[in-house]
PDB file of N, CA and C in Angstrom:
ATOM      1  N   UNK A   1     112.757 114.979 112.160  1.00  0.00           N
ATOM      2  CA  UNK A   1     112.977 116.351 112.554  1.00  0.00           C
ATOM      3  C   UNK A   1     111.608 116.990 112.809  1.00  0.00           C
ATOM      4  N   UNK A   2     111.540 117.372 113.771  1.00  0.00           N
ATOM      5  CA  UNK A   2     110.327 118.077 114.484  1.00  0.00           C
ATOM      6  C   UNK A   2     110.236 120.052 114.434  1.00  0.00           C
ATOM      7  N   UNK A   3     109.143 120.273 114.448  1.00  0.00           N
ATOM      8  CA  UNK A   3     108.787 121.736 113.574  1.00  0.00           C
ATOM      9  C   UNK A   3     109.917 122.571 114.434  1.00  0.00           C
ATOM     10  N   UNK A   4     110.015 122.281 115.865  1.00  0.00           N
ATOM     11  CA  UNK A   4     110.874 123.312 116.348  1.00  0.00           C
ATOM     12  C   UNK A   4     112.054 123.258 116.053  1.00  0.00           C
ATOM     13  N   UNK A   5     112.643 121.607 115.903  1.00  0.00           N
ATOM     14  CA  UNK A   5     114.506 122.322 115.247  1.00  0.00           C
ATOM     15  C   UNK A   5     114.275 122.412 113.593  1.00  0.00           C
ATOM     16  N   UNK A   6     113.201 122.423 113.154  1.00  0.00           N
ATOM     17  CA  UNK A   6     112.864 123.262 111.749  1.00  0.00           C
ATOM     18  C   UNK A   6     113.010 124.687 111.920  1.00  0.00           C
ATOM     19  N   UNK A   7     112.383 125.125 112.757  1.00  0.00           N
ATOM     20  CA  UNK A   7     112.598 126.678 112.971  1.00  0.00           C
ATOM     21  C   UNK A   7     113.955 127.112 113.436  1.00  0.00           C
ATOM     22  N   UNK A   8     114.335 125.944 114.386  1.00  0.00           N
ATOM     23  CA  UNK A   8     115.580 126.633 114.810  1.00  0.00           C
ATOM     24  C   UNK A   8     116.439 126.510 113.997  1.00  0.00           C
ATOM     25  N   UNK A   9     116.704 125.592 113.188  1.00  0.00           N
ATOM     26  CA  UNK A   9     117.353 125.719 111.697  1.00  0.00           C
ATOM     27  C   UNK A   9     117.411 126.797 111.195  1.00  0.00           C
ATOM     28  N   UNK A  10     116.115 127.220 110.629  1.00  0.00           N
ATOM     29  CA  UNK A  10     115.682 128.127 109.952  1.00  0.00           C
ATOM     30  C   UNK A  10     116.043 129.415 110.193  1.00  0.00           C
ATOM     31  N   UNK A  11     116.373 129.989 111.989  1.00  0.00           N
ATOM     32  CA  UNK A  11     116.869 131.090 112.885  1.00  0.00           C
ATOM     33  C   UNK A  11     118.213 130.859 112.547  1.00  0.00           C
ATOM     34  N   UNK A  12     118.682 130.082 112.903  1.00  0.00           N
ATOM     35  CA  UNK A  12     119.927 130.454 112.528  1.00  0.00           C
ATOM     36  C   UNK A  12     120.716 130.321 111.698  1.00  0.00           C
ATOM     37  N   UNK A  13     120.068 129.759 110.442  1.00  0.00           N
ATOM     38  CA  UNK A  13     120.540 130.454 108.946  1.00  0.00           C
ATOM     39  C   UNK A  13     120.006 132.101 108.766  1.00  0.00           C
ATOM     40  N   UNK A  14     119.345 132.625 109.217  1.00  0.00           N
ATOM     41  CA  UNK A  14     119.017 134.012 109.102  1.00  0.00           C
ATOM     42  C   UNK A  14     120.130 134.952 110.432  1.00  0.00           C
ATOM     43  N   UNK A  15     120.525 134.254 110.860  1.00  0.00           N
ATOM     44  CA  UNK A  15     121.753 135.300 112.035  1.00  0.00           C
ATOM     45  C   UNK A  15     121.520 134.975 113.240  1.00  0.00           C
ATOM     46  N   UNK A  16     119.955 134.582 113.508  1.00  0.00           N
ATOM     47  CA  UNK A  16     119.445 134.313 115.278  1.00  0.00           C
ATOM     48  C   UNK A  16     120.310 133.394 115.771  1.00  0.00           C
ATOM     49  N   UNK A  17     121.290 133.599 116.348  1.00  0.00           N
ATOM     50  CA  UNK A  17     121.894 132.087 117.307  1.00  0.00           C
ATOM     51  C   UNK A  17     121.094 131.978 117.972  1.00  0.00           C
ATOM     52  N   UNK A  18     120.560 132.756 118.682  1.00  0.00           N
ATOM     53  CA  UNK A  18     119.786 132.206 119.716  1.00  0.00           C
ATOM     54  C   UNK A  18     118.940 130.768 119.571  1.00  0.00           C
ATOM     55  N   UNK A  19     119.036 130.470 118.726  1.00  0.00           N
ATOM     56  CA  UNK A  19     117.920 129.268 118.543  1.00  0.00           C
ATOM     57  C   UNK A  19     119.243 128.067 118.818  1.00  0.00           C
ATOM     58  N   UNK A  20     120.431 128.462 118.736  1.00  0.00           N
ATOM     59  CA  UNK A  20     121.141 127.375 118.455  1.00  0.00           C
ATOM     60  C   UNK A  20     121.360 126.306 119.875  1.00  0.00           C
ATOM     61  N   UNK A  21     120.941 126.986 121.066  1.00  0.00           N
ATOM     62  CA  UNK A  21     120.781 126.314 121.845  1.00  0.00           C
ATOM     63  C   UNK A  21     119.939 124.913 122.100  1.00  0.00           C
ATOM     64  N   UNK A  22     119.452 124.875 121.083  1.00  0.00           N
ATOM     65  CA  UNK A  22     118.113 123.834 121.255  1.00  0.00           C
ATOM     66  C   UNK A  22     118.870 122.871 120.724  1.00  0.00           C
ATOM     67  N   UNK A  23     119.341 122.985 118.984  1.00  0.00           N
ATOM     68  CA  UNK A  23     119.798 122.196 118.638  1.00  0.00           C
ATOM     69  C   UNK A  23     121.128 121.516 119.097  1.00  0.00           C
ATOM     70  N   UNK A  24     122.138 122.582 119.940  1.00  0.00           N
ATOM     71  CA  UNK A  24     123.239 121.720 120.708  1.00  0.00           C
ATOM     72  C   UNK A  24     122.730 121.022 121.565  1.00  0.00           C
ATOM     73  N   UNK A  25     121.588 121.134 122.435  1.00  0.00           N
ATOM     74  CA  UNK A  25     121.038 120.387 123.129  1.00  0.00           C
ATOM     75  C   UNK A  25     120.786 118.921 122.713  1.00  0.00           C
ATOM     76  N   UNK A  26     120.123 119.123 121.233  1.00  0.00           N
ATOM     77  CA  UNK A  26     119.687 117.826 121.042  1.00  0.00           C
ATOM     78  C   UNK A  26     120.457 117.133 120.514  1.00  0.00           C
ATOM     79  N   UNK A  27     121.845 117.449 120.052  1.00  0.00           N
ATOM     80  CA  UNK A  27     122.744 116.375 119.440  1.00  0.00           C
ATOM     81  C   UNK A  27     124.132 116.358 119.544  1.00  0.00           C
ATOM     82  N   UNK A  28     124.514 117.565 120.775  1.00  0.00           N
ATOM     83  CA  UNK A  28     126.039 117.203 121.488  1.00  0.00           C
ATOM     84  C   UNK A  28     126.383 115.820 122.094  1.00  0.00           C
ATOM     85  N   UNK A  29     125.701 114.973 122.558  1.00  0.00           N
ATOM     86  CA  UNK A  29     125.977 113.488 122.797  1.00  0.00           C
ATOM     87  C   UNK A  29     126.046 112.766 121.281  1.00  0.00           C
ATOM     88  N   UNK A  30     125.467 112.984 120.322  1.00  0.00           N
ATOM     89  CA  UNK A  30     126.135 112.648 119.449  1.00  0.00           C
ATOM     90  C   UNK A  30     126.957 112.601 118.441  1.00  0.00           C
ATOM     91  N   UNK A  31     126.971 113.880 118.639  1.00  0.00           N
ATOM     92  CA  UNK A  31     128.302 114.441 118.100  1.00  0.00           C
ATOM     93  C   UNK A  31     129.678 114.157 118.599  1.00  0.00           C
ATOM     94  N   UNK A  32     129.648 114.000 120.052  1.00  0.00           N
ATOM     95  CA  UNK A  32     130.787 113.712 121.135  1.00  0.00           C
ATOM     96  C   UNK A  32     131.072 111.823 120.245  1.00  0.00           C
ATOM     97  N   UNK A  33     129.972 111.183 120.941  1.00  0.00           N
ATOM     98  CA  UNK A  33     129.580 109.775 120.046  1.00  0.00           C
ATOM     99  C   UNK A  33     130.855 109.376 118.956  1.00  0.00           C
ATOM    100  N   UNK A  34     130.173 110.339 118.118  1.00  0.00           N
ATOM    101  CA  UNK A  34     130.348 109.947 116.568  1.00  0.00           C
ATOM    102  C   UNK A  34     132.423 110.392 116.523  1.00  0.00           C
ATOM    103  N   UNK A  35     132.776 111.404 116.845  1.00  0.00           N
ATOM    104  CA  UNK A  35     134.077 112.425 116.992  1.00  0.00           C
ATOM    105  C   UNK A  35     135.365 111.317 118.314  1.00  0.00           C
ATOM    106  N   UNK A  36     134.231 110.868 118.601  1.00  0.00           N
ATOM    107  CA  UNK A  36     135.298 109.853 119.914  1.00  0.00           C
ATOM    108  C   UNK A  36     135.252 108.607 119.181  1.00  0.00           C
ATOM    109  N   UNK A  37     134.338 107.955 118.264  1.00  0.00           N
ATOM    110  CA  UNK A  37     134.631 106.852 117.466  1.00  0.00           C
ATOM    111  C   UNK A  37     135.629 107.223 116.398  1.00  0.00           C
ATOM    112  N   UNK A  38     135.485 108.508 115.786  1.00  0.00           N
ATOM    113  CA  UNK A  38     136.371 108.484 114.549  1.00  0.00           C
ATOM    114  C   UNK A  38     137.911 108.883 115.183  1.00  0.00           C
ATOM    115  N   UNK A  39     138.210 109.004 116.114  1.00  0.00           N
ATOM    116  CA  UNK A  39     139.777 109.716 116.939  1.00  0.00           C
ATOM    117  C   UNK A  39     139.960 108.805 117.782  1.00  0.00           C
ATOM    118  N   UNK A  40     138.958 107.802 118.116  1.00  0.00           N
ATOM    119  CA  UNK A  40     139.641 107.047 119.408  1.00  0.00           C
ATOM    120  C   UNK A  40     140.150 107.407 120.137  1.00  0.00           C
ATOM    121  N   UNK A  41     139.692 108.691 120.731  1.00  0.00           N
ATOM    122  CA  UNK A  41     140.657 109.692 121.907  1.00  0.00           C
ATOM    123  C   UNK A  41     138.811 110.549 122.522  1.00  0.00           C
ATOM    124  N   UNK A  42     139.051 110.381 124.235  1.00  0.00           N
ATOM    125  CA  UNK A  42     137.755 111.098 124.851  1.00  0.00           C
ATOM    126  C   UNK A  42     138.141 112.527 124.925  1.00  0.00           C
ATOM    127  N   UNK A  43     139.617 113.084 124.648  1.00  0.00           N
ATOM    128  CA  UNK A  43     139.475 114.976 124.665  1.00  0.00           C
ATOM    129  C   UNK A  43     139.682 115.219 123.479  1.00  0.00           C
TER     130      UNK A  43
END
Protein backbone atom coordinates (compact mmCIF):
# COMPACT_ATOMS: atom_id res chain seq x y z
CA UNK A 1 0.00 0.00 0.00
CA UNK A 2 1.40 3.20 -1.24
CA UNK A 3 1.19 6.75 0.74
CA UNK A 4 -1.62 7.88 -1.57
CA UNK A 5 -4.30 5.08 -0.96
CA UNK A 6 -2.95 5.68 2.73
CA UNK A 7 -4.37 9.02 2.54
CA UNK A 8 -7.16 8.12 0.63
CA UNK A 9 -8.04 5.68 3.27
CA UNK A 10 -7.49 8.01 5.70
CA UNK A 11 -10.15 10.77 3.67
CA UNK A 12 -12.54 8.74 3.69
CA UNK A 13 -12.76 7.48 7.09
CA UNK A 14 -13.03 11.23 8.02
CA UNK A 15 -16.31 11.86 5.45
CA UNK A 16 -14.11 12.97 2.17
CA UNK A 17 -15.46 10.51 -0.52
CA UNK A 18 -13.86 12.24 -2.69
CA UNK A 19 -10.77 10.29 -2.31
CA UNK A 20 -12.76 7.18 -2.91
CA UNK A 21 -12.27 7.37 -6.45
CA UNK A 22 -8.73 6.34 -6.46
CA UNK A 23 -9.25 3.47 -4.49
CA UNK A 24 -12.27 2.05 -6.77
CA UNK A 25 -9.94 2.59 -9.36
CA UNK A 26 -7.39 0.47 -8.02
CA UNK A 27 -9.30 -2.59 -7.04
CA UNK A 28 -12.79 -2.85 -8.92
CA UNK A 29 -11.17 -5.60 -11.22
CA UNK A 30 -10.63 -7.30 -8.26
CA UNK A 31 -13.24 -7.14 -6.56
CA UNK A 32 -15.39 -8.07 -9.79
CA UNK A 33 -12.44 -11.15 -9.80
CA UNK A 34 -12.88 -12.30 -6.46
CA UNK A 35 -17.35 -11.80 -6.33
CA UNK A 36 -17.54 -13.74 -9.92
CA UNK A 37 -15.37 -16.64 -8.39
CA UNK A 38 -17.38 -16.85 -5.21
CA UNK A 39 -21.18 -16.72 -7.31
CA UNK A 40 -20.08 -18.24 -10.43
CA UNK A 41 -22.40 -15.79 -12.12
CA UNK A 42 -20.73 -12.47 -14.41
CA UNK A 43 -23.99 -10.03 -13.21
Amino acid sequence: MDQAERQAIAACQTGELTQFTLLYERYIEKIYRFVYFKTLHQE
